[in-house]
C-alpha atoms as a PDB file:
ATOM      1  CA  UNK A   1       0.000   0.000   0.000  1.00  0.00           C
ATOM      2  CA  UNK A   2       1.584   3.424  -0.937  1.00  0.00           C
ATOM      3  CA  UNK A   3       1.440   6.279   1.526  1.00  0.00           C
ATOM      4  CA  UNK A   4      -1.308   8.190  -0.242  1.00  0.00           C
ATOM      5  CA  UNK A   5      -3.407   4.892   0.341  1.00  0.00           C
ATOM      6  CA  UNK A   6      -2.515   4.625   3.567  1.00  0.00           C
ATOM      7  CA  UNK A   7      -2.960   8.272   4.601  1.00  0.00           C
ATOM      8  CA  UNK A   8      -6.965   7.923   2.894  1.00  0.00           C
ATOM      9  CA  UNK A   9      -7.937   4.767   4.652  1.00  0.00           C
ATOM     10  CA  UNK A  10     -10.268   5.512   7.433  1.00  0.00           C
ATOM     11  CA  UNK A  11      -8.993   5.338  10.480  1.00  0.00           C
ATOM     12  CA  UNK A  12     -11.263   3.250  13.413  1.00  0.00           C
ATOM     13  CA  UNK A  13     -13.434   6.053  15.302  1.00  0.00           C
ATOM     14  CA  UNK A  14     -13.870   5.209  18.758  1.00  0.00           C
ATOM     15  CA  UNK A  15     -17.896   5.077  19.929  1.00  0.00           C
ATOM     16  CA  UNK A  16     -18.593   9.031  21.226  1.00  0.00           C
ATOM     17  CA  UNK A  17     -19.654   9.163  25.211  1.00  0.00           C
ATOM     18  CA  UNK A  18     -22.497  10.904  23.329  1.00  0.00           C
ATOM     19  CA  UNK A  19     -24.519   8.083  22.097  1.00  0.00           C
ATOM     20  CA  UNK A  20     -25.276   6.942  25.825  1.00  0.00           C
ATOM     21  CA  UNK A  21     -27.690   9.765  25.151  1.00  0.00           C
ATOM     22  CA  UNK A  22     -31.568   8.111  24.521  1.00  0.00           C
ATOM     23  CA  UNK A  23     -33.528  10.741  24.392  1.00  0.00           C
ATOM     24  CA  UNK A  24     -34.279  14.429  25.123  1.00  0.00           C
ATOM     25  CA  UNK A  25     -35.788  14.996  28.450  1.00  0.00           C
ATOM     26  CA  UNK A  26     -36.568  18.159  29.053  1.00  0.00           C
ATOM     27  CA  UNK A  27     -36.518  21.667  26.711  1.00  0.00           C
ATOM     28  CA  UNK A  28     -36.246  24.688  28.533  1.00  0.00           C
ATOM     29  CA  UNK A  29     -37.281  28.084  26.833  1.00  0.00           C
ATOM     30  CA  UNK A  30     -35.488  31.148  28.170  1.00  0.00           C
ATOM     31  CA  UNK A  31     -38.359  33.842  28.199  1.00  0.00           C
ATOM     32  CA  UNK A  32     -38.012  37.320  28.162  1.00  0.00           C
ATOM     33  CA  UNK A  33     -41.766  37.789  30.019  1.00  0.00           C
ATOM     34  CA  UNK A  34     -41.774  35.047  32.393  1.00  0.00           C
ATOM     35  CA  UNK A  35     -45.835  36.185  33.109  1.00  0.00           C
ATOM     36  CA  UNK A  36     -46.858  36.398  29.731  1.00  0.00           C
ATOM     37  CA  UNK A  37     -45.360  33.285  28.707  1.00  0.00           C
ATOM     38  CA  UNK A  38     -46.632  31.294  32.195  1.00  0.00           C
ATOM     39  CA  UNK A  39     -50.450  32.749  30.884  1.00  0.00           C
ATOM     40  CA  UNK A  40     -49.406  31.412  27.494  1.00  0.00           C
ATOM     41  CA  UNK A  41     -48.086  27.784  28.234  1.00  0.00           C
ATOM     42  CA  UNK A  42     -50.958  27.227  31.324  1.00  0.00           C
ATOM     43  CA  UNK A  43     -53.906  29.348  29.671  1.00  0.00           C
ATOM     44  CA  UNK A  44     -53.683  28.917  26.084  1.00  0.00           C
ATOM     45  CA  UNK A  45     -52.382  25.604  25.524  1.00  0.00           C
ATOM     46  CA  UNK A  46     -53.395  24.469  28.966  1.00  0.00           C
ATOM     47  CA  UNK A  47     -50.364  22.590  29.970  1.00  0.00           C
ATOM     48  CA  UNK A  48     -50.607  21.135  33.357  1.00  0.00           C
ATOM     49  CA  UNK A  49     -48.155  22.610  35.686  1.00  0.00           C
ATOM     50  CA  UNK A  50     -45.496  19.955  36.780  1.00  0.00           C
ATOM     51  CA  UNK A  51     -43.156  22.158  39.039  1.00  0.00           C
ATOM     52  CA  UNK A  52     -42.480  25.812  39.924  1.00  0.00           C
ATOM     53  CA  UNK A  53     -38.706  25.401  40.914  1.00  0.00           C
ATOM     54  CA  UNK A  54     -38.817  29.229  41.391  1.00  0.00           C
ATOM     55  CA  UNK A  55     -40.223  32.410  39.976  1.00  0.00           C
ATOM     56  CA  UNK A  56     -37.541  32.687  37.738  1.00  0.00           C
ATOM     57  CA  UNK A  57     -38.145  28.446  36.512  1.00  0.00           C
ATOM     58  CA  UNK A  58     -41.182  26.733  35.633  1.00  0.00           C
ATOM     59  CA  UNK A  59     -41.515  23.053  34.267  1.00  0.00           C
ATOM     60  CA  UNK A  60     -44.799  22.107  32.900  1.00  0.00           C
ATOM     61  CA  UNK A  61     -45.332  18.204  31.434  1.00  0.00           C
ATOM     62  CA  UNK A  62     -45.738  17.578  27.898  1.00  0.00           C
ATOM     63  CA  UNK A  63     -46.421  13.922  26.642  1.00  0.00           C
ATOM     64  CA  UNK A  64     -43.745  11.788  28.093  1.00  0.00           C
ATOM     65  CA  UNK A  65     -41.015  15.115  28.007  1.00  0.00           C
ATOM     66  CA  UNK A  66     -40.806  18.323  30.409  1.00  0.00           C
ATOM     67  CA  UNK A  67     -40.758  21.775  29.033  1.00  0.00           C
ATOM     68  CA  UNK A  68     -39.418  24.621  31.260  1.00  0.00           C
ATOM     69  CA  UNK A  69     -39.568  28.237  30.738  1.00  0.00           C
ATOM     70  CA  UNK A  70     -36.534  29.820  32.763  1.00  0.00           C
ATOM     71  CA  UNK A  71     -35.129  33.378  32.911  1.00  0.00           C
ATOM     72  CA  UNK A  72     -31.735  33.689  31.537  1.00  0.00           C
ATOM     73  CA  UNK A  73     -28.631  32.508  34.323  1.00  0.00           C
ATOM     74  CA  UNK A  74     -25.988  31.124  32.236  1.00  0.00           C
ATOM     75  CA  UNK A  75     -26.776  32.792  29.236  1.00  0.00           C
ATOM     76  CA  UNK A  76     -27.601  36.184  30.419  1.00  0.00           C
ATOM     77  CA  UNK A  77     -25.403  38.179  29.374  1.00  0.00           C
ATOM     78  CA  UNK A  78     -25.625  36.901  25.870  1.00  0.00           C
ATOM     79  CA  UNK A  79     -27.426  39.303  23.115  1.00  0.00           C
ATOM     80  CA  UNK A  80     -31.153  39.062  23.192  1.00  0.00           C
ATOM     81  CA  UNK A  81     -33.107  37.370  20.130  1.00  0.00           C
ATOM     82  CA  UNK A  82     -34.727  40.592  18.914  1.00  0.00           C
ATOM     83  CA  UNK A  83     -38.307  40.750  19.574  1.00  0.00           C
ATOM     84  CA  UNK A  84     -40.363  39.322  16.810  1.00  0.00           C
ATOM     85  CA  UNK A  85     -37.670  36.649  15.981  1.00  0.00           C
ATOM     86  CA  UNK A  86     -38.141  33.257  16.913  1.00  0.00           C
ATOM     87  CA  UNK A  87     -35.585  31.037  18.912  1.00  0.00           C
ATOM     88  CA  UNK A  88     -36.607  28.277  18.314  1.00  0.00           C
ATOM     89  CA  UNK A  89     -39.226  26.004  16.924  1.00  0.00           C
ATOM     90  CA  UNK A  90     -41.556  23.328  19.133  1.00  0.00           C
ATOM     91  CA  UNK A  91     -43.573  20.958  17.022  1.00  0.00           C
ATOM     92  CA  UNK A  92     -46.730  19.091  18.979  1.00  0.00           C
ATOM     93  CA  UNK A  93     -48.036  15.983  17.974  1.00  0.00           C
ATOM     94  CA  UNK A  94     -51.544  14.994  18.016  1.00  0.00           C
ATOM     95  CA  UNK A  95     -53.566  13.199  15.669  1.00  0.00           C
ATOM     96  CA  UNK A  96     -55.207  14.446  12.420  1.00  0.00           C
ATOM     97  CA  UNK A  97     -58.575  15.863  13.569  1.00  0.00           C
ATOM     98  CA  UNK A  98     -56.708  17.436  16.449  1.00  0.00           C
ATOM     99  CA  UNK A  99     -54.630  19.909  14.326  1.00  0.00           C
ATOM    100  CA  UNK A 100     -57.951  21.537  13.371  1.00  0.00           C
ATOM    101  CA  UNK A 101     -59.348  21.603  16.723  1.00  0.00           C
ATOM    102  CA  UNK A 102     -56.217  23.394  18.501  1.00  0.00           C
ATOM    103  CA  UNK A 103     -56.512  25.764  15.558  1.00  0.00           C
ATOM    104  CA  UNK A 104     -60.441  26.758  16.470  1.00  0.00           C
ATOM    105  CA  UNK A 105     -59.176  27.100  20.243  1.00  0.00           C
ATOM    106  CA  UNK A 106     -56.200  28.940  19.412  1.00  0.00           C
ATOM    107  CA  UNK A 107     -58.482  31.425  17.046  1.00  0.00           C
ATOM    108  CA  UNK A 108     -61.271  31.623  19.736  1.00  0.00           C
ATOM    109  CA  UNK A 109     -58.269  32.610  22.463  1.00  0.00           C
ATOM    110  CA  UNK A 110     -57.145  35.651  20.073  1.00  0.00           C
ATOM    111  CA  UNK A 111     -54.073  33.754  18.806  1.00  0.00           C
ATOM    112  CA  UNK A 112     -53.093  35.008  15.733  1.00  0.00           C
ATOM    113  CA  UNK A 113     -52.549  31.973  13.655  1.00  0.00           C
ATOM    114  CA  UNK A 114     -49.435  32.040  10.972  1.00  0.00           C
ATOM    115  CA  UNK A 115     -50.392  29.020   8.770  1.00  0.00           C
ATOM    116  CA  UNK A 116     -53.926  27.848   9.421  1.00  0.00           C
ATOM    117  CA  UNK A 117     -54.364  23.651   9.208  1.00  0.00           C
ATOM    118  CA  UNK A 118     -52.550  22.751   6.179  1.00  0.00           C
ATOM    119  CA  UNK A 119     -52.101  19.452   3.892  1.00  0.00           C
ATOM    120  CA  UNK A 120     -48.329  19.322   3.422  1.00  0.00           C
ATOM    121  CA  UNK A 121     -46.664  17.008   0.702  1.00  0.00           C
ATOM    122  CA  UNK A 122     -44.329  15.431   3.099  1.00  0.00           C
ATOM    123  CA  UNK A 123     -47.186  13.753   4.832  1.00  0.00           C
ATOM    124  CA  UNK A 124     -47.936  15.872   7.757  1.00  0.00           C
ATOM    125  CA  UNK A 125     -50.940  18.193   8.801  1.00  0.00           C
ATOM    126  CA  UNK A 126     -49.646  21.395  10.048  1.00  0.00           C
ATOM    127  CA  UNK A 127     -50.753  24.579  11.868  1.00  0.00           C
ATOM    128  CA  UNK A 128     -48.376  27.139  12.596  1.00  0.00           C
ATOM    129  CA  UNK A 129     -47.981  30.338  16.066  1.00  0.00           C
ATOM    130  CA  UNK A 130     -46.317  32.397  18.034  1.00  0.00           C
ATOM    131  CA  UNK A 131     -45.862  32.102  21.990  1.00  0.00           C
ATOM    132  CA  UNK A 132     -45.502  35.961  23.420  1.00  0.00           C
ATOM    133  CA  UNK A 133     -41.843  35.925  22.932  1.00  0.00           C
ATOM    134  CA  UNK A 134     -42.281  35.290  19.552  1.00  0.00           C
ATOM    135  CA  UNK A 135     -40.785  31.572  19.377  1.00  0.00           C
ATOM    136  CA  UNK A 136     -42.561  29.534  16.612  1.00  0.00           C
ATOM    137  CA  UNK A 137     -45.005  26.781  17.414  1.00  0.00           C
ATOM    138  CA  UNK A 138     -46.434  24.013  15.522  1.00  0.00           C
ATOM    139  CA  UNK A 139     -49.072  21.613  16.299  1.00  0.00           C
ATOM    140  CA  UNK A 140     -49.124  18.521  13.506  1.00  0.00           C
ATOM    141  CA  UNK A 141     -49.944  15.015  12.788  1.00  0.00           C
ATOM    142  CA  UNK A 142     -49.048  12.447  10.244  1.00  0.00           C
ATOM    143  CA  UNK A 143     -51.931  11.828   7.521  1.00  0.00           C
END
């Protein structure tokens, strides 16, 4: 085998500490309006409160997972997502019929809706909002 060879062959990669991982158990959201968003997540969506660790961290039980809304501690001093950008995205899942009926609670809550119950060629029924700090939600099924 000539060098080059040698130098391309892959070399054995040792299994990453990383893939102990099995799943993701909890999402925290760092809020900018911890009420607003607690009125959001309880109110609107109705998620039943699991644990108020402190003012400043809420956990709230979603499916099988936990999703906390937190002020800023590590991050803090990092720059702020500017208002009307989302952070990040959360995708529910329910079942077909259940797409539409979150969207007729959503609109009879005053939640502006940014893609009403739609068909989407990948195979998935989708429905598209905001929470109050402007981080995109989505509610969808398979179909």
């Amino acid at each position: 085998m000539n060098e080059q060879a040698a130098t391309n062959e892959r070399k054995p990669q040792s299994a990453s500490a990383f893939q102990a991982i099995r799943a993701i158990d909890y999402t925290v959201i760092f809020v900018r309006d911890m009420a607003a968003m607690r009125r959001f997540y309880e109110d609107i969506l109705g998620f039943p409160l699991l644990k108020e660790l402190s003012p400043a961290w809420i956990e709230y039980r979603v499916g099988g997972n936990t999703l906390a809304l937190a002020k800023p501690s590590l991050t803090a001093a990092d720059v702020p997502t500017p208002n009307g950008s989302a952070s990040l995205q959360l995708a529910f899942k329910v079942s077909a019929p259940e797409v539409d009926q979150c969207a007729d609670e959503l609109v009879r809550q005053g939640v502006n809706l940014l893609s009403p119950p739609t068909d989407r060629v990948f195979g998935h029924r989708t429905l598209f909002f905001r929470d109050p700090d402007g981080n995109l939600l989505e509610v969808f099924a398979d179909i």
